[in-house]
N, C-alpha and C. Protein backbone atom coordinates (compact mmCIF):
# COMPACT_ATOMS: atom_id res chain seq x y z
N UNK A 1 -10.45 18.72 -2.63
CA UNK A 1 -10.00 17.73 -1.68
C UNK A 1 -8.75 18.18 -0.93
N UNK A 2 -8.68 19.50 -0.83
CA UNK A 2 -7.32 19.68 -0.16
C UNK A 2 -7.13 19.90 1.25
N UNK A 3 -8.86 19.81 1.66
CA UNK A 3 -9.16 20.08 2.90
C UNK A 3 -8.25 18.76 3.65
N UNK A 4 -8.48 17.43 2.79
CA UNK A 4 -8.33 15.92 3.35
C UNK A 4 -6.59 15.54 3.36
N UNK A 5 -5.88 16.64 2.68
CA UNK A 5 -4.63 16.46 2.07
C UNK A 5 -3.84 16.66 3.63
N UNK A 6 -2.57 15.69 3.70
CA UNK A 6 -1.91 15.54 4.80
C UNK A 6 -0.40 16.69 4.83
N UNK A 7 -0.71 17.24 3.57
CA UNK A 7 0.42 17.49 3.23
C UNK A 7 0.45 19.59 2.50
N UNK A 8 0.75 20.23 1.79
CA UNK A 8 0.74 21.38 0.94
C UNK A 8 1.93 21.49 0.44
N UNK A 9 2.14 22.11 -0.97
CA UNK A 9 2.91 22.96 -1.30
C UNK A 9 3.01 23.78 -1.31
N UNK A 10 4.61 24.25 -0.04
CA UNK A 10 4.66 25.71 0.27
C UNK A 10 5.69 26.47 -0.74
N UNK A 11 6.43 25.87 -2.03
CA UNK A 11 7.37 26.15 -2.17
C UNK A 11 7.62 25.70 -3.72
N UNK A 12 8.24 26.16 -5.17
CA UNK A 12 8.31 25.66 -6.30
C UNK A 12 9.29 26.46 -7.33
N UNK A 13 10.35 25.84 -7.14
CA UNK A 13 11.05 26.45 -8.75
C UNK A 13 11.41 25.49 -9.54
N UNK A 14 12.14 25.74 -10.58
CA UNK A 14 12.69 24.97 -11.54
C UNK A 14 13.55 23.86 -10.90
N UNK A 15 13.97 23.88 -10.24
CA UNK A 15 14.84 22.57 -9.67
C UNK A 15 13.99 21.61 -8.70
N UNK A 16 13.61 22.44 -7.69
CA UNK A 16 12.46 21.72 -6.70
C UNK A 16 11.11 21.95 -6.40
N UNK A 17 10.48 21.51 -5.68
CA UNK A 17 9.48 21.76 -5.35
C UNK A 17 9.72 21.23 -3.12
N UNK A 18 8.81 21.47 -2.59
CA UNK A 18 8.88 22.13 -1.47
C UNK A 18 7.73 21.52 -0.62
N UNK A 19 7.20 20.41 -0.23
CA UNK A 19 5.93 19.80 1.13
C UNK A 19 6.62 19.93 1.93
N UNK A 20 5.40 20.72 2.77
CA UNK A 20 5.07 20.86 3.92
C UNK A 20 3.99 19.82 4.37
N UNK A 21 4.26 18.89 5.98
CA UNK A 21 3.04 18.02 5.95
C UNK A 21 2.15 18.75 7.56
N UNK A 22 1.05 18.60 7.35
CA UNK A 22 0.21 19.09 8.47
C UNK A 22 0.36 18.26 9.61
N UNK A 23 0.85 18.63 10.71
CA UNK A 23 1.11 18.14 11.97
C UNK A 23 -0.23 17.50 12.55
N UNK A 24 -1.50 18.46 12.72
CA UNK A 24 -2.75 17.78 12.68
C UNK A 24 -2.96 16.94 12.54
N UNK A 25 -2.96 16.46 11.38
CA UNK A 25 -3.03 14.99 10.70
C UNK A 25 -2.23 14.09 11.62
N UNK A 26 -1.39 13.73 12.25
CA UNK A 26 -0.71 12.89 13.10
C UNK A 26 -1.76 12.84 14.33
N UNK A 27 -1.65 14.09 14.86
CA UNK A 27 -3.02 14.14 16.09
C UNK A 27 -3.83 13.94 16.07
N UNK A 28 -4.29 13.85 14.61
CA UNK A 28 -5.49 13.41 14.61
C UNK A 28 -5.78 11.52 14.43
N UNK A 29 -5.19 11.34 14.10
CA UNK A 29 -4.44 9.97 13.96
C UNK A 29 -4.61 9.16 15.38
N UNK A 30 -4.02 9.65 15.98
CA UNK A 30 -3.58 9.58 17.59
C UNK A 30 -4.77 9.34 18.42
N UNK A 31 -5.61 10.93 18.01
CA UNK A 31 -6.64 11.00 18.60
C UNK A 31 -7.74 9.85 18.01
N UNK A 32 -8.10 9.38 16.99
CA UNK A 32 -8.60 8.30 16.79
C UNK A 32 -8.37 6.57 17.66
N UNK A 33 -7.22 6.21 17.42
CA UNK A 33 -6.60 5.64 18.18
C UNK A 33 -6.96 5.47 19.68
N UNK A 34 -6.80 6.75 20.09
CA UNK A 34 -7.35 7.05 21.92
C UNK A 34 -8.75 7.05 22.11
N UNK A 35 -9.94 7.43 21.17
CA UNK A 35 -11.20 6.73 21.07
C UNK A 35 -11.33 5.13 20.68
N UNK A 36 -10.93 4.59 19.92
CA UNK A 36 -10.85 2.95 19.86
C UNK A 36 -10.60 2.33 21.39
N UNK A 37 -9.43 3.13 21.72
CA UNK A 37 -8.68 2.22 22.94
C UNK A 37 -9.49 2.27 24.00
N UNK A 38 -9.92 3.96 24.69
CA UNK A 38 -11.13 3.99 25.37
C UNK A 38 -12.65 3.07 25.05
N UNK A 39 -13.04 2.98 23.79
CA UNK A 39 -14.36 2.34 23.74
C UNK A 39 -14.06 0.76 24.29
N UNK A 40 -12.91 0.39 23.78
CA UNK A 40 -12.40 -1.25 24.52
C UNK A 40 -12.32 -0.93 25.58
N UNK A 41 -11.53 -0.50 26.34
CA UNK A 41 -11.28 -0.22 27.69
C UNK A 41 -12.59 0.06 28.82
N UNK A 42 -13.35 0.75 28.32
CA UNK A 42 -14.52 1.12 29.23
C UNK A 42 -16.22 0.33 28.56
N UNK A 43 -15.42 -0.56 28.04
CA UNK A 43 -16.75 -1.45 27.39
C UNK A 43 -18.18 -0.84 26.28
N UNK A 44 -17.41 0.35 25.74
CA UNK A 44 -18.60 1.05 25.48
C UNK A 44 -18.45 1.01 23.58
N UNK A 45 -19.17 -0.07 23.10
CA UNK A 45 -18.80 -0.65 22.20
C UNK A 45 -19.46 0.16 20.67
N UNK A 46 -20.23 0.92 21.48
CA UNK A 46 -20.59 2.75 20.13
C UNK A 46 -19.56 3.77 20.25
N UNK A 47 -18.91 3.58 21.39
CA UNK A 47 -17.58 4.40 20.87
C UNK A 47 -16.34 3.61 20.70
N UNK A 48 -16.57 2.59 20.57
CA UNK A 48 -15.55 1.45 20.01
C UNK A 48 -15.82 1.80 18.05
N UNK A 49 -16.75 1.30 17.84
CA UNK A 49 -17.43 1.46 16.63
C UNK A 49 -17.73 3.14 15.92
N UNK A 50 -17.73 3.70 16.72
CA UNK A 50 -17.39 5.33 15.98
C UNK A 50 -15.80 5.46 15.84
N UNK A 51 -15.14 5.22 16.35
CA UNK A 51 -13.79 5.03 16.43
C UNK A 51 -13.40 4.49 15.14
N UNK A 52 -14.00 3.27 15.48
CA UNK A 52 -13.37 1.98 13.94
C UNK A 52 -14.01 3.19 12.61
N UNK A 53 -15.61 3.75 12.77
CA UNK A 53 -15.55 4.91 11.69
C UNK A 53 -15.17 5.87 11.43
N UNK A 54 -14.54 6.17 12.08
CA UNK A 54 -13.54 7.74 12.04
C UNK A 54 -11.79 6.92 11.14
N UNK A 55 -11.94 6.13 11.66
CA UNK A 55 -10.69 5.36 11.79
C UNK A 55 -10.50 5.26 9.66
N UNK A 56 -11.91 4.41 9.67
CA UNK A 56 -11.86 4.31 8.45
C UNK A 56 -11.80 5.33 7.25
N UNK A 57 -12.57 6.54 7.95
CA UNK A 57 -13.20 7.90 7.30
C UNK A 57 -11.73 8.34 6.69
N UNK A 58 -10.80 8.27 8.01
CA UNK A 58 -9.17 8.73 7.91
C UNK A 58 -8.37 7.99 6.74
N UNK A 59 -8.65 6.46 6.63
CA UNK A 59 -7.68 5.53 5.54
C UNK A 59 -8.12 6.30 4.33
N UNK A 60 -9.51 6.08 4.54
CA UNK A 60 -10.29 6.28 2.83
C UNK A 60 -9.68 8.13 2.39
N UNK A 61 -10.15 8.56 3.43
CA UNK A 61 -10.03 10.28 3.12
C UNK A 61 -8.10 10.95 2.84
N UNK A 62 -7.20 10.58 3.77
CA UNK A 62 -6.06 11.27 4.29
C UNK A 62 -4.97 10.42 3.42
N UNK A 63 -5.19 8.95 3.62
CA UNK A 63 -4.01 8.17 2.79
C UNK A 63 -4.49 7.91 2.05
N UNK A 64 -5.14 7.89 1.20
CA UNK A 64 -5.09 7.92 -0.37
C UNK A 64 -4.50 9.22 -1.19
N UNK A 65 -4.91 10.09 -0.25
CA UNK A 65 -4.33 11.39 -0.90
C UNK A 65 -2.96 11.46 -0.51
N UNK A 66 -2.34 10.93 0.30
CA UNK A 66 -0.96 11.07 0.61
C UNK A 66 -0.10 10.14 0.10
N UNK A 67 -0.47 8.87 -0.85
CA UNK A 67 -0.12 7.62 -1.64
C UNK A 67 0.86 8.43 -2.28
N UNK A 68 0.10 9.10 -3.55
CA UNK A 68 0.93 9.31 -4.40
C UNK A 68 2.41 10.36 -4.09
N UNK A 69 2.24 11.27 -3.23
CA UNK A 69 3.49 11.84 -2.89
C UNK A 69 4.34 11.23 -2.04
N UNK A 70 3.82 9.77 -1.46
CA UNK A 70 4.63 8.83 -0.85
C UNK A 70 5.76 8.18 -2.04
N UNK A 71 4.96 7.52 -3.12
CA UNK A 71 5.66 7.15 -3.98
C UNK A 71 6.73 8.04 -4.70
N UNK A 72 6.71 9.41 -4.80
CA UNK A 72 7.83 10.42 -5.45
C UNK A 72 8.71 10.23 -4.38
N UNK A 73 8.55 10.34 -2.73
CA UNK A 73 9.27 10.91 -2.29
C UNK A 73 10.50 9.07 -2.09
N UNK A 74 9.86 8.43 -2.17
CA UNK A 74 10.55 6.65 -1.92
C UNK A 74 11.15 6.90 -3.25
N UNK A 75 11.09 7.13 -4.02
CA UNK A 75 11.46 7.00 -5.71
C UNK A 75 12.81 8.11 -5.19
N UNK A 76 12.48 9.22 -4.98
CA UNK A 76 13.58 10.53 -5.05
C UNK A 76 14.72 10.10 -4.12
N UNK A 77 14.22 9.54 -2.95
CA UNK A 77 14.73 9.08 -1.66
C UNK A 77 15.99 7.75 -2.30
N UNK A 78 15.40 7.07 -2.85
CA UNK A 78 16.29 5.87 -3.32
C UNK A 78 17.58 6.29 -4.48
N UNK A 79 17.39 7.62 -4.65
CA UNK A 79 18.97 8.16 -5.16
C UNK A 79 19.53 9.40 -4.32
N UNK A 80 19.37 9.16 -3.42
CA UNK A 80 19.46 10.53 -2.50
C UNK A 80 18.83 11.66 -2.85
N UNK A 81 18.21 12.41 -3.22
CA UNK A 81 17.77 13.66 -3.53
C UNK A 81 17.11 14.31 -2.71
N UNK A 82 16.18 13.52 -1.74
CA UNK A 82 15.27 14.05 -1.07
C UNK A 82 16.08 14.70 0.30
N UNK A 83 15.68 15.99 0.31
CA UNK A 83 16.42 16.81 1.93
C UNK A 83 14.53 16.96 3.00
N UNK A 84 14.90 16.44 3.93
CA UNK A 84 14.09 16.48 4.82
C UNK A 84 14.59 17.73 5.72
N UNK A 85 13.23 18.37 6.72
CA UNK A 85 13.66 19.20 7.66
C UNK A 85 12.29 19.42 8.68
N UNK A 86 12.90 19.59 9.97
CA UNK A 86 11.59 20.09 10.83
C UNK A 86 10.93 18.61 11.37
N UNK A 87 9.94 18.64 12.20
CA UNK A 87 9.23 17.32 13.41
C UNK A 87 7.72 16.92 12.55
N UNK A 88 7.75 15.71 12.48
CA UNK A 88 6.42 15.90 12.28
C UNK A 88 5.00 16.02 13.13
N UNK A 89 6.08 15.94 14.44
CA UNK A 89 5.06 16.32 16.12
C UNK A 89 4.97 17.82 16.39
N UNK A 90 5.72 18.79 15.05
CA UNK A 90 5.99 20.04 15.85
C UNK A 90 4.96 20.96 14.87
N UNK A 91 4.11 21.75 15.64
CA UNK A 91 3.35 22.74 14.75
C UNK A 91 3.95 23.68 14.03
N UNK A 92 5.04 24.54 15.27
CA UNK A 92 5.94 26.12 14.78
C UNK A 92 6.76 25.78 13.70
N UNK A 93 7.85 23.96 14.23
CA UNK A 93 8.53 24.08 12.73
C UNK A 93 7.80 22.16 11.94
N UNK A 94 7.18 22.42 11.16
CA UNK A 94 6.40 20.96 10.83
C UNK A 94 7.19 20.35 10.16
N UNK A 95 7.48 18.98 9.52
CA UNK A 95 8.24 18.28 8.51
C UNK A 95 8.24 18.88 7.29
N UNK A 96 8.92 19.37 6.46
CA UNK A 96 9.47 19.73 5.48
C UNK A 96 10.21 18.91 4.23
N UNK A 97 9.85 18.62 3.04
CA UNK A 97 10.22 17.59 2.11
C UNK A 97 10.60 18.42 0.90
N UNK A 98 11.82 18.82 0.69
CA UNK A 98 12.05 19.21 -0.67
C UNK A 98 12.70 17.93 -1.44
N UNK A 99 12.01 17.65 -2.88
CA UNK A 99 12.15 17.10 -3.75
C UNK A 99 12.40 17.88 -4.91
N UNK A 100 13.13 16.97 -6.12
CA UNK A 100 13.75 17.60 -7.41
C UNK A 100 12.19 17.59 -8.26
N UNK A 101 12.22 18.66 -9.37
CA UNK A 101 11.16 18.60 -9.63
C UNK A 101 11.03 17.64 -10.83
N UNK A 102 12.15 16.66 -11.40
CA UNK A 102 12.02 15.76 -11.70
C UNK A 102 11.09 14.79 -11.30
N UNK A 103 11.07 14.15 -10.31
CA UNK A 103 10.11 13.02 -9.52
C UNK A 103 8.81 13.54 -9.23
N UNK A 104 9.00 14.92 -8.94
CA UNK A 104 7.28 15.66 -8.92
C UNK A 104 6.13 15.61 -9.97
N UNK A 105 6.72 15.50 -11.00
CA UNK A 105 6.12 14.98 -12.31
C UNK A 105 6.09 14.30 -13.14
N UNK A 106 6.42 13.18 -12.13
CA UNK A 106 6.52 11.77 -12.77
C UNK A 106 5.32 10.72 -12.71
């Protein structure tokens, strides 16, 4: 399932560990979104409805897998630990999440 994963680990030692999140995943996001809006917009209510299934394909497939490293990083985040770096709009430098490897294996 790592094909569906929003996120990788580029990075791991004894103190931290190191996500990287796939910029894609936002565009692709987006791009769902801009099929919904078009199928309303131009009345064409099978690409309204492929939309709403892509839409869904994305909840079920992308955020479930991204739940649980949501919860480390809100947990790590709520005592400061977490160092962020990089866009999550940018391909060359993408969002960057180092966490302690405490909360990584929690």
């Amino acid at each position: 399932m790592d094909l569906f994963k929003p996120y990788r680990q580029i990075e791991a030692s004894d103190e931290f560990v190191v996500y990287e999140f796939r910029t894609g995943f936002v565009y692709l996001l987006y791009a769902i979104l801009l099929i919904i809006g078009a199928g309303y917009l131009f009345h064409q209510s099978v690409v309204s409805y492929a939309g709403v299934g892509l839409m869904l394909l994305y909840l079920c497939l992308v955020s479930t897998q991204y739940r649980s490293l949501s919860k480390k990083i809100s947990q790590a985040s709520a005592e400061a630990t977490v160092e962020f770096s990089g866009s999550k709009w940018s391909f060359t430098n993408p969002l960057k999440v180092k966490i302690p490897n405490e909360y990584v294996h929690r």
